[in-house]
C-alpha atoms as a PDB file:
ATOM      1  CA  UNK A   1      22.365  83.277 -12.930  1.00  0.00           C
ATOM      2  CA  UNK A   2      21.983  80.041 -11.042  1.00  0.00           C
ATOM      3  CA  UNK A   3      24.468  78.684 -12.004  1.00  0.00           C
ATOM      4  CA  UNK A   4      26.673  81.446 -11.770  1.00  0.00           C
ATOM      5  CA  UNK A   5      25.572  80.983  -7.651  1.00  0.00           C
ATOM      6  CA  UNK A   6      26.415  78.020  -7.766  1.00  0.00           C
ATOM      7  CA  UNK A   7      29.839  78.207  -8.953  1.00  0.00           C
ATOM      8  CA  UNK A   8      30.537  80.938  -6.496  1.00  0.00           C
ATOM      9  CA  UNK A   9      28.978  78.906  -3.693  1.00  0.00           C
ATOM     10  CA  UNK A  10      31.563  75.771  -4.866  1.00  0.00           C
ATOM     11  CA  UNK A  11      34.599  78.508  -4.935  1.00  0.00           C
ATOM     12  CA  UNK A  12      33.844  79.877  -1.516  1.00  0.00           C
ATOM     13  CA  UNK A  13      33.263  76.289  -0.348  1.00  0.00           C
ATOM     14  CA  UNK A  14      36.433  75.572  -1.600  1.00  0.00           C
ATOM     15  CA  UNK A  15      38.594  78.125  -0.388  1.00  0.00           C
ATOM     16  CA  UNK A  16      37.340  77.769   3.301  1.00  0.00           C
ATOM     17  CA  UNK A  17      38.285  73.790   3.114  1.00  0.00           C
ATOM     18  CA  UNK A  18      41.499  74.930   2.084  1.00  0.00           C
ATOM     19  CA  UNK A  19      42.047  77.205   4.624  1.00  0.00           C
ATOM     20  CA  UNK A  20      40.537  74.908   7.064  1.00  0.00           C
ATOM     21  CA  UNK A  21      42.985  72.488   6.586  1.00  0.00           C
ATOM     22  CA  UNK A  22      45.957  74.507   6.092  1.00  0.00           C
ATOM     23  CA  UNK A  23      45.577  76.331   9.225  1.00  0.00           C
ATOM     24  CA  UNK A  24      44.461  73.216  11.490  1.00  0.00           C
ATOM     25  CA  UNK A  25      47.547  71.515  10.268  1.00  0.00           C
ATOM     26  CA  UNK A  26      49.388  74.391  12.007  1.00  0.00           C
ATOM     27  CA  UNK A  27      48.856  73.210  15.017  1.00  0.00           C
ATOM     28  CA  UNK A  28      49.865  69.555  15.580  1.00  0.00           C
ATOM     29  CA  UNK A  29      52.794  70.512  13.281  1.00  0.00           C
ATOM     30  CA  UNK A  30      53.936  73.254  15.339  1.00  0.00           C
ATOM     31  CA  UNK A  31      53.990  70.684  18.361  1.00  0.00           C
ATOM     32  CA  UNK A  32      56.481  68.490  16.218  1.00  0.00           C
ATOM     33  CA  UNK A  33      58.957  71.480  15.257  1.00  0.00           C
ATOM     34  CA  UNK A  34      59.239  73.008  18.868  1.00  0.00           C
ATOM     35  CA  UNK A  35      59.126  69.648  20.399  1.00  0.00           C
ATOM     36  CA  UNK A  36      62.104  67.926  18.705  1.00  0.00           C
ATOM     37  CA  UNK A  37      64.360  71.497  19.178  1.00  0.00           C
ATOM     38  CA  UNK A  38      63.560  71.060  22.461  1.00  0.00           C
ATOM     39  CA  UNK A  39      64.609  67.102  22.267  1.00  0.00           C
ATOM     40  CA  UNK A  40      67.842  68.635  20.081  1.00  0.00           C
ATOM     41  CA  UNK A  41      68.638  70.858  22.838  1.00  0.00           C
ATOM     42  CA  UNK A  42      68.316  68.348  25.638  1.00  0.00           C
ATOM     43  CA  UNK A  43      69.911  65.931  23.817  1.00  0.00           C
ATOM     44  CA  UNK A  44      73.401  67.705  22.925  1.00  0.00           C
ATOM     45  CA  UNK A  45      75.534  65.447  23.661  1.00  0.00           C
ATOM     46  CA  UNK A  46      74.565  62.677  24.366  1.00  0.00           C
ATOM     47  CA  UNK A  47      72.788  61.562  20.738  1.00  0.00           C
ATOM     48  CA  UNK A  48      74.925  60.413  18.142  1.00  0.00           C
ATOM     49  CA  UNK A  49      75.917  62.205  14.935  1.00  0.00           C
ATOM     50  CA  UNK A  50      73.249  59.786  12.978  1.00  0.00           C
ATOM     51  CA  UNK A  51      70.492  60.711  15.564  1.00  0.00           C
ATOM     52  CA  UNK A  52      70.853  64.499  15.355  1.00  0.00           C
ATOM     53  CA  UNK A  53      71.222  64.595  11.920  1.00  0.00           C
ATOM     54  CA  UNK A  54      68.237  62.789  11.443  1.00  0.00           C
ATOM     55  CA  UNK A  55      66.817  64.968  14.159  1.00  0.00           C
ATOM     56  CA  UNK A  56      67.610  68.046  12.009  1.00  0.00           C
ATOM     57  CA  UNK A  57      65.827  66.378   8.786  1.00  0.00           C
ATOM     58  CA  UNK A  58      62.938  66.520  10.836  1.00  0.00           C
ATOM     59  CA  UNK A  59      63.050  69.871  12.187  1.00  0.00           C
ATOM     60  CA  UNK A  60      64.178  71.439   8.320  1.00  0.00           C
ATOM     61  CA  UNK A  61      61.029  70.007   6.672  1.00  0.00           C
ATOM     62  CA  UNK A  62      58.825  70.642   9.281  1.00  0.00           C
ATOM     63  CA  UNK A  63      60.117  74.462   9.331  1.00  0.00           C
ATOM     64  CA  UNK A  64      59.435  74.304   5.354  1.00  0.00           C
ATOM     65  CA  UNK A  65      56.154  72.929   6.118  1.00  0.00           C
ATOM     66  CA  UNK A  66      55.183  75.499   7.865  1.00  0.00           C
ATOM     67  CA  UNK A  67      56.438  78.318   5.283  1.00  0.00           C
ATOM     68  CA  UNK A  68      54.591  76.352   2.864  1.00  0.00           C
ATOM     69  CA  UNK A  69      51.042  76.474   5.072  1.00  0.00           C
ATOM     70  CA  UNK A  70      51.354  79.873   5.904  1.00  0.00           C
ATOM     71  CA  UNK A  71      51.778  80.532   2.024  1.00  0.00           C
ATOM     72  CA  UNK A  72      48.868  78.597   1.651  1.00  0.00           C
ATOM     73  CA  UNK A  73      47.179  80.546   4.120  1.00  0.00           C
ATOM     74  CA  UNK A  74      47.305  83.790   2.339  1.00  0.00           C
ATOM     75  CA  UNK A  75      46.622  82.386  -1.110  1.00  0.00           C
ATOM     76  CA  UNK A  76      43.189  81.090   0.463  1.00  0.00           C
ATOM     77  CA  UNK A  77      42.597  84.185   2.295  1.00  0.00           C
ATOM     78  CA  UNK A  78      43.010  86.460  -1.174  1.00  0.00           C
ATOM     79  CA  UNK A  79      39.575  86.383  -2.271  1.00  0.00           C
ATOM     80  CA  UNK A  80      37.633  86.988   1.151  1.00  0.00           C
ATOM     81  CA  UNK A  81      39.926  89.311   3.362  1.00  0.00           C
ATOM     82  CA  UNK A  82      40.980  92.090   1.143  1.00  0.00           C
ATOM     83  CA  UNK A  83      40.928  95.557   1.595  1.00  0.00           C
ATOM     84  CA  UNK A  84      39.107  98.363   0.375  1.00  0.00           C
ATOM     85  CA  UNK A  85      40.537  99.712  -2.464  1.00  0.00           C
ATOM     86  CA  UNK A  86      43.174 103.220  -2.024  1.00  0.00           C
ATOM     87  CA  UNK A  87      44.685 105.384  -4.173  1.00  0.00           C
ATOM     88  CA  UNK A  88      48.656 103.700  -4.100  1.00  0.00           C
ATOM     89  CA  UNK A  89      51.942 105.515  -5.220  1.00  0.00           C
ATOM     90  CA  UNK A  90      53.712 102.964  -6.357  1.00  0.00           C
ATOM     91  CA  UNK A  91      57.002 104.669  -5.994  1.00  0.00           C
ATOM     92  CA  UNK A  92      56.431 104.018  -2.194  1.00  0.00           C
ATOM     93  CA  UNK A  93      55.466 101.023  -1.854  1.00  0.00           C
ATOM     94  CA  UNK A  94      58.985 100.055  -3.837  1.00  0.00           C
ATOM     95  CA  UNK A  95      59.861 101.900  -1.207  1.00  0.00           C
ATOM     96  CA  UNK A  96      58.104  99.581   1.298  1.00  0.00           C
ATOM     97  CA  UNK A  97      59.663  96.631   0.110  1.00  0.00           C
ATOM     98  CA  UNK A  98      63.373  98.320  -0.132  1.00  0.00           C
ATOM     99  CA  UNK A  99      62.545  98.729   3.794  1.00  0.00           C
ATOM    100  CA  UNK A 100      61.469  95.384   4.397  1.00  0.00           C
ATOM    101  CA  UNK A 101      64.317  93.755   2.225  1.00  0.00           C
ATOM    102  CA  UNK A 102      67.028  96.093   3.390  1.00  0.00           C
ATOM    103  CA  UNK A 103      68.825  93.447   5.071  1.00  0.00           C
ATOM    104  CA  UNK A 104      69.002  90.956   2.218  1.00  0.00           C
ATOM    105  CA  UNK A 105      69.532  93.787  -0.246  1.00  0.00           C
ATOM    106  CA  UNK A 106      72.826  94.509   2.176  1.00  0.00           C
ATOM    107  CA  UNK A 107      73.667  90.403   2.030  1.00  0.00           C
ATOM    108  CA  UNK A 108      73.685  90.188  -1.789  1.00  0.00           C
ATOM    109  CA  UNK A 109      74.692  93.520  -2.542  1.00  0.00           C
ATOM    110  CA  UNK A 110      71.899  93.904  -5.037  1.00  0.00           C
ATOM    111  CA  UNK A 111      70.136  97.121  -6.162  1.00  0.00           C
ATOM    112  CA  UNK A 112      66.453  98.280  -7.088  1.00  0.00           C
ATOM    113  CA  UNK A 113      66.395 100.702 -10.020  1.00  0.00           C
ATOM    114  CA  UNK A 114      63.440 102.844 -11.127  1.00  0.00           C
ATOM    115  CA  UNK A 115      62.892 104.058 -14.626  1.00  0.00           C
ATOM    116  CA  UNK A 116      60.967 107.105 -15.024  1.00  0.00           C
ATOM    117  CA  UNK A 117      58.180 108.131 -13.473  1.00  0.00           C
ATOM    118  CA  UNK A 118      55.876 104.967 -11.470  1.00  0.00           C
ATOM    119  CA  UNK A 119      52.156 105.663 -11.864  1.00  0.00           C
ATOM    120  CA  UNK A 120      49.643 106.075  -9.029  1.00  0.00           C
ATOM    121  CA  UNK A 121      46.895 103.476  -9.064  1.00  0.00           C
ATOM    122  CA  UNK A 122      43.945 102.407  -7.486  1.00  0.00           C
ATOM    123  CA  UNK A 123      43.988  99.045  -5.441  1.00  0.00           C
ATOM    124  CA  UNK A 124      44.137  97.195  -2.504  1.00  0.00           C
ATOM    125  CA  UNK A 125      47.165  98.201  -0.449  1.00  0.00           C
ATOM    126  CA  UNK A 126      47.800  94.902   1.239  1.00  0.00           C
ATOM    127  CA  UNK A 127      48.126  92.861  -1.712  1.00  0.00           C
ATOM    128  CA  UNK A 128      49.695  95.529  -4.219  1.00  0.00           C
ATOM    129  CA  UNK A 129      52.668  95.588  -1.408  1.00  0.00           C
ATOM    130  CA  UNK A 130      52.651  91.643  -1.261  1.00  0.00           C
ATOM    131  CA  UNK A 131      53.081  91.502  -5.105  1.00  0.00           C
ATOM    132  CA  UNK A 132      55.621  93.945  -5.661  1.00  0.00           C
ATOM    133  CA  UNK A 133      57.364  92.403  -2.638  1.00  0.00           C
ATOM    134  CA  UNK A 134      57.016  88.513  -4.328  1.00  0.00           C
ATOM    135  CA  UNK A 135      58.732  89.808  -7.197  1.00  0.00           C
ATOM    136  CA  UNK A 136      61.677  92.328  -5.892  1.00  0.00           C
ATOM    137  CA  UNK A 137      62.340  89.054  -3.440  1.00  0.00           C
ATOM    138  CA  UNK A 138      62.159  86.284  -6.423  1.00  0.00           C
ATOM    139  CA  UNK A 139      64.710  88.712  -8.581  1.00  0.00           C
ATOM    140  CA  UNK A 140      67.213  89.088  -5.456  1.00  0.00           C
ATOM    141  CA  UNK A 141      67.127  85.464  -4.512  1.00  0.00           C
ATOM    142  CA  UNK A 142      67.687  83.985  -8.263  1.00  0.00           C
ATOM    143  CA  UNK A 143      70.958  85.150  -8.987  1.00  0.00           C
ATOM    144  CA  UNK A 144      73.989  83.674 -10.216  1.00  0.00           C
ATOM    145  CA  UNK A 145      76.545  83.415  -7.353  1.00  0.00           C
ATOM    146  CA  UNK A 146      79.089  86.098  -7.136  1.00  0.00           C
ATOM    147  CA  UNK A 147      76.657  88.338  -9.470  1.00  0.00           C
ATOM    148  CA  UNK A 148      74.951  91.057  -7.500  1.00  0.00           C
ATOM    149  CA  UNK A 149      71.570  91.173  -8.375  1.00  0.00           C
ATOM    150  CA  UNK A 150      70.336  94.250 -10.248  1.00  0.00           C
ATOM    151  CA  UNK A 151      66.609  95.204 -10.305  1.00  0.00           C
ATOM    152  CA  UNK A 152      64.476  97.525 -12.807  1.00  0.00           C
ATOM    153  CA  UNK A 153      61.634  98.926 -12.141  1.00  0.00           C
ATOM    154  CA  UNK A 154      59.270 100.568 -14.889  1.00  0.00           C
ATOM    155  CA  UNK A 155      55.765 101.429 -15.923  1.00  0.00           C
ATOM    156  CA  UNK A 156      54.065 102.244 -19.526  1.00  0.00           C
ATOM    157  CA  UNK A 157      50.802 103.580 -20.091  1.00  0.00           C
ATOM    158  CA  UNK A 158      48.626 101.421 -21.877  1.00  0.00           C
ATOM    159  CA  UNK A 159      45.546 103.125 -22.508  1.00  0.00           C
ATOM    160  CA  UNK A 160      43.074 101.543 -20.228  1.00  0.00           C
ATOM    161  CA  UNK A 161      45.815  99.947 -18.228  1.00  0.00           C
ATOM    162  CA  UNK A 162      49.320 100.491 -16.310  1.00  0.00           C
ATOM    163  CA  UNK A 163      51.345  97.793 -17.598  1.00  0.00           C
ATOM    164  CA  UNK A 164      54.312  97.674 -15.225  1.00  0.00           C
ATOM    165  CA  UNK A 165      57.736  95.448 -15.488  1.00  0.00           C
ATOM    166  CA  UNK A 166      60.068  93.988 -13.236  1.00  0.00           C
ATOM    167  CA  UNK A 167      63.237  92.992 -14.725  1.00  0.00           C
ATOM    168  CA  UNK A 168      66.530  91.244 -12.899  1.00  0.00           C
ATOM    169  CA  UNK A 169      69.784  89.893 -14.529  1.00  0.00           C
ATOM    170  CA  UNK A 170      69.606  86.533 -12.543  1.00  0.00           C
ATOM    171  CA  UNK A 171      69.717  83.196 -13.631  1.00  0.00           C
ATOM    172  CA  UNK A 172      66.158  83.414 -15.991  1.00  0.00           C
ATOM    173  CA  UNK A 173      63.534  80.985 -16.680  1.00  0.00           C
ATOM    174  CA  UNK A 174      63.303  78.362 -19.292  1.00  0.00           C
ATOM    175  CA  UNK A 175      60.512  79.400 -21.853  1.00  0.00           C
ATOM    176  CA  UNK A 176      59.281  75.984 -21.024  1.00  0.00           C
ATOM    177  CA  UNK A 177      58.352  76.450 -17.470  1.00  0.00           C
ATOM    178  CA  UNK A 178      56.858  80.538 -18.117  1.00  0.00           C
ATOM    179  CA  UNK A 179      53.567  78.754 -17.065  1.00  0.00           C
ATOM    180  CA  UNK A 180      54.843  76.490 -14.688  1.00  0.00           C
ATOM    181  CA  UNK A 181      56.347  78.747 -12.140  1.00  0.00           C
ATOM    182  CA  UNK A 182      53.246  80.492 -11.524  1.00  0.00           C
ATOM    183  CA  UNK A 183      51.592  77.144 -10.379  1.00  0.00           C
ATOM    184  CA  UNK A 184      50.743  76.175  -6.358  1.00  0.00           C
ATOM    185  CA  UNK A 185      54.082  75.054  -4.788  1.00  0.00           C
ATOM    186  CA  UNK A 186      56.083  74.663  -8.289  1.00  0.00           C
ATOM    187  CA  UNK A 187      59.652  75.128  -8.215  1.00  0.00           C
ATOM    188  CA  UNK A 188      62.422  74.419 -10.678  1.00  0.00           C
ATOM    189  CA  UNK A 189      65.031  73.963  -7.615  1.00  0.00           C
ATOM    190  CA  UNK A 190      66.096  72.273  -4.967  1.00  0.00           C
ATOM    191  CA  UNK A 191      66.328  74.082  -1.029  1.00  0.00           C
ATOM    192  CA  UNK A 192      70.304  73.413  -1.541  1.00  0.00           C
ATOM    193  CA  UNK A 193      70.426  75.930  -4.529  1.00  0.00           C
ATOM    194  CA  UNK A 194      67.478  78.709  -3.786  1.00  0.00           C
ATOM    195  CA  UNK A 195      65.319  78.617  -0.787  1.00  0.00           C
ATOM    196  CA  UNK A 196      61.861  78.996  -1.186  1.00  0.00           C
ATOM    197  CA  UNK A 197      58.107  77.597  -0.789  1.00  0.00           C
ATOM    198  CA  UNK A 198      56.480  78.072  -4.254  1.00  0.00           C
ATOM    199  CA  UNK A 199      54.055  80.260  -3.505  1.00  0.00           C
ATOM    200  CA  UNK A 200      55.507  83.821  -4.542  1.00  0.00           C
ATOM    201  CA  UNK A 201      54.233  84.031  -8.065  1.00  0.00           C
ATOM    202  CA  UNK A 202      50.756  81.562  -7.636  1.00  0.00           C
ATOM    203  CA  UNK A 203      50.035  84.575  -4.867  1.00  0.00           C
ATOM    204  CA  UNK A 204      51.343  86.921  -7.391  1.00  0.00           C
ATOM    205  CA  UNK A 205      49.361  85.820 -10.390  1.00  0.00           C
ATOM    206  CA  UNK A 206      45.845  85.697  -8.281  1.00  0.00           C
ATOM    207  CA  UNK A 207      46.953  89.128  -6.707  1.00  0.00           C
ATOM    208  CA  UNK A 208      46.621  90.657 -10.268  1.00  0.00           C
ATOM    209  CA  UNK A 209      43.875  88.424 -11.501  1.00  0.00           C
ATOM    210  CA  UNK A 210      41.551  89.542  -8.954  1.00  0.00           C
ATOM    211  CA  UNK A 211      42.387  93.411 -10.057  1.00  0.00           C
ATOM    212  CA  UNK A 212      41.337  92.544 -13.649  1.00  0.00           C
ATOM    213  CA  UNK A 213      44.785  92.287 -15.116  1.00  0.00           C
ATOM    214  CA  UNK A 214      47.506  89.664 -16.245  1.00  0.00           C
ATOM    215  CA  UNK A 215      51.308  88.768 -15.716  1.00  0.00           C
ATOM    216  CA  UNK A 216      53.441  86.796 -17.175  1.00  0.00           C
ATOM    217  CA  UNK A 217      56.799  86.256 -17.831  1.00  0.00           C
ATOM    218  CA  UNK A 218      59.743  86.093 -20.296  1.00  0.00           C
ATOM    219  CA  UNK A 219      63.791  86.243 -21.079  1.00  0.00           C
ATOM    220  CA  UNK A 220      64.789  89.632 -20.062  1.00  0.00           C
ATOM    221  CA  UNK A 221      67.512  91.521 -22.032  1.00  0.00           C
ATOM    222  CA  UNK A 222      70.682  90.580 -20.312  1.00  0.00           C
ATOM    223  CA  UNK A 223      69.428  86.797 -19.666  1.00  0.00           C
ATOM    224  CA  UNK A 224      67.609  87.575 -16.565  1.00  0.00           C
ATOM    225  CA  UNK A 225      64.187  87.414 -16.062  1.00  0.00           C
ATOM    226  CA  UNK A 226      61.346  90.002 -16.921  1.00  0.00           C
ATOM    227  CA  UNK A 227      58.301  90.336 -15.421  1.00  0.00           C
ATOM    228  CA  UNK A 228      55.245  91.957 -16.637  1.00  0.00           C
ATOM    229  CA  UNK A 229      51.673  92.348 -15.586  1.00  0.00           C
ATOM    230  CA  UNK A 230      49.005  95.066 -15.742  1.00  0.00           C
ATOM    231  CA  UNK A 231      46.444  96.495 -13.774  1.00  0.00           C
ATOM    232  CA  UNK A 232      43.459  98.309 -15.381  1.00  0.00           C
ATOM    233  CA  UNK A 233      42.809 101.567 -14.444  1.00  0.00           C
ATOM    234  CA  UNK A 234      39.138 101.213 -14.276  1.00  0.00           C
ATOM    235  CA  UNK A 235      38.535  98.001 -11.931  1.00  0.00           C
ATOM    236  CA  UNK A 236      35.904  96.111 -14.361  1.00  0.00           C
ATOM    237  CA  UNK A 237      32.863  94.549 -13.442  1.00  0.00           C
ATOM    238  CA  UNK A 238      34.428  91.047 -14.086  1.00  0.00           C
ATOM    239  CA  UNK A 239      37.469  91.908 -11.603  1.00  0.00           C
ATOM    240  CA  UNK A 240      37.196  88.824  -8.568  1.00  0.00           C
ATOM    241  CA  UNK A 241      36.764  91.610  -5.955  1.00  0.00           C
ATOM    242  CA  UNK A 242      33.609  91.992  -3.982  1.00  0.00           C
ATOM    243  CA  UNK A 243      35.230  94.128  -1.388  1.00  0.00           C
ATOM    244  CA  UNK A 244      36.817  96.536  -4.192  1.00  0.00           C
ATOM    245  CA  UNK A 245      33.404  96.909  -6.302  1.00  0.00           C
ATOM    246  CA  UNK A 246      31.298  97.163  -3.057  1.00  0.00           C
ATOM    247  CA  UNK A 247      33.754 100.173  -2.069  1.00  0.00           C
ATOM    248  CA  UNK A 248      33.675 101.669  -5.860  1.00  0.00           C
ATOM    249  CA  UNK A 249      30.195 101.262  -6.153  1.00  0.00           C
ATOM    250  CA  UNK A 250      29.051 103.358  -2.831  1.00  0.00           C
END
């Protein structure tokens, strides 16, 4: 039991350095992003084509910088700011993130298809939104070009769990990096070619970890990607969430 404590004590530790850090950094980098659009802006002009490129090097990466600690941010914040646990329809929050992707849905012309009946669970609202949202996002952005993106939606009923699957017909993963992608800032391309801080599926992955479940991912049917995970319908004991067992548990 002590050193079960302990560990817990090194985890917490842990997570408040990182969010220390990440969210102090915020500060002095936010001073270098607005002040060299404001030296852009002053400078039309009269800098050089070198100079203002360089000057929008600068700007890029510190705007990616930013995405990157604010992704950070959340992924610290998982453990020790989530919500009491709700009883969730998950055909609305699909519907949640249809809302809050409309615009991108419009750009790519890409569609969100549900199969069957979607299950009502039991979890924290916040961060079932933020998952489903990860992955709907991940499947519109990684298509090939000219393909519209096409997204299905589906749950089965495991027994003790809801095992639920997102699949897309975008550009897949390599069975190689199934593991990889789900790693702290790990991405297989470049800003040029998909945009993105590498964050999505590391928040996804601890997102159903700390529900007591699992995701992972694999070739879907028509070369796209599929992505399953589960969450128990029971939350077990070992589940990483003190807010959701303190609310289950009276």
């Amino acid at each position: 039991m002590y050193l079960k404590d302990q560990l817990f004590a090194v985890r917490n530790e842990f997570m408040d350095f990182t969010y220390t850090i990440s969210h102090d950094l915020g500060t002095p980098l936010r001073a270098v992003v607005n002040f060299s659009k404001l030296l852009a802006t002053q400078g039309e002009g009269t800098l050089n084509e070198k100079c203002t490129r360089y000057l929008q090097f600068v700007i890029e990466g510190g705007e990616k910088l930013q995405a990157m600690l604010t992704g950070l941010v959340h992924y610290s914040r998982l453990n020790t700011q989530g919500k009491p646990p709700e009883t969730l329809e998950i055909g609305a929050i699909i519907g949640q993130c249809h809302a809050s992707l409309k615009e991108k849905i419009a750009d790519c012309k890409g569609t969100i298809r549900v199969h069957g009946t979607l299950p009502g669970i039991t979890a924290d609202p916040e961060q079932c939104f933020q998952l489903f949202l990860v992955l709907v996002d991940n499947a519109l952005t990684y298509h090939a070009p000219g393909v519209a993106p096409e997204i299905h939606i589906s749950a089965q009923d495991m027994g003790n769990a809801w095992q639920f699957s997102v699949e897309d017909n975008g550009i897949g993963i390599a069975p190689a990096n199934a593991e990889r992608v789900f790693e702290v800032f790990k991405r297989l391309h470049t800003d040029e070619e998909y945009p993105g801080t590498g964050m999505g599926l590391a928040l996804a992955r601890k997102i159903v970890g700390r529900h007591g479940g699992e995701i992972r991912i694999a070739a879907g049917k028509n070369g796209g990607t599929l992505c399953w995970f589960t969450f128990p319908k029971v939350l077990p004991e070992t589940a990483n969430i003190p807010a959701l067992q303190k609310a289950s548990h009276g």
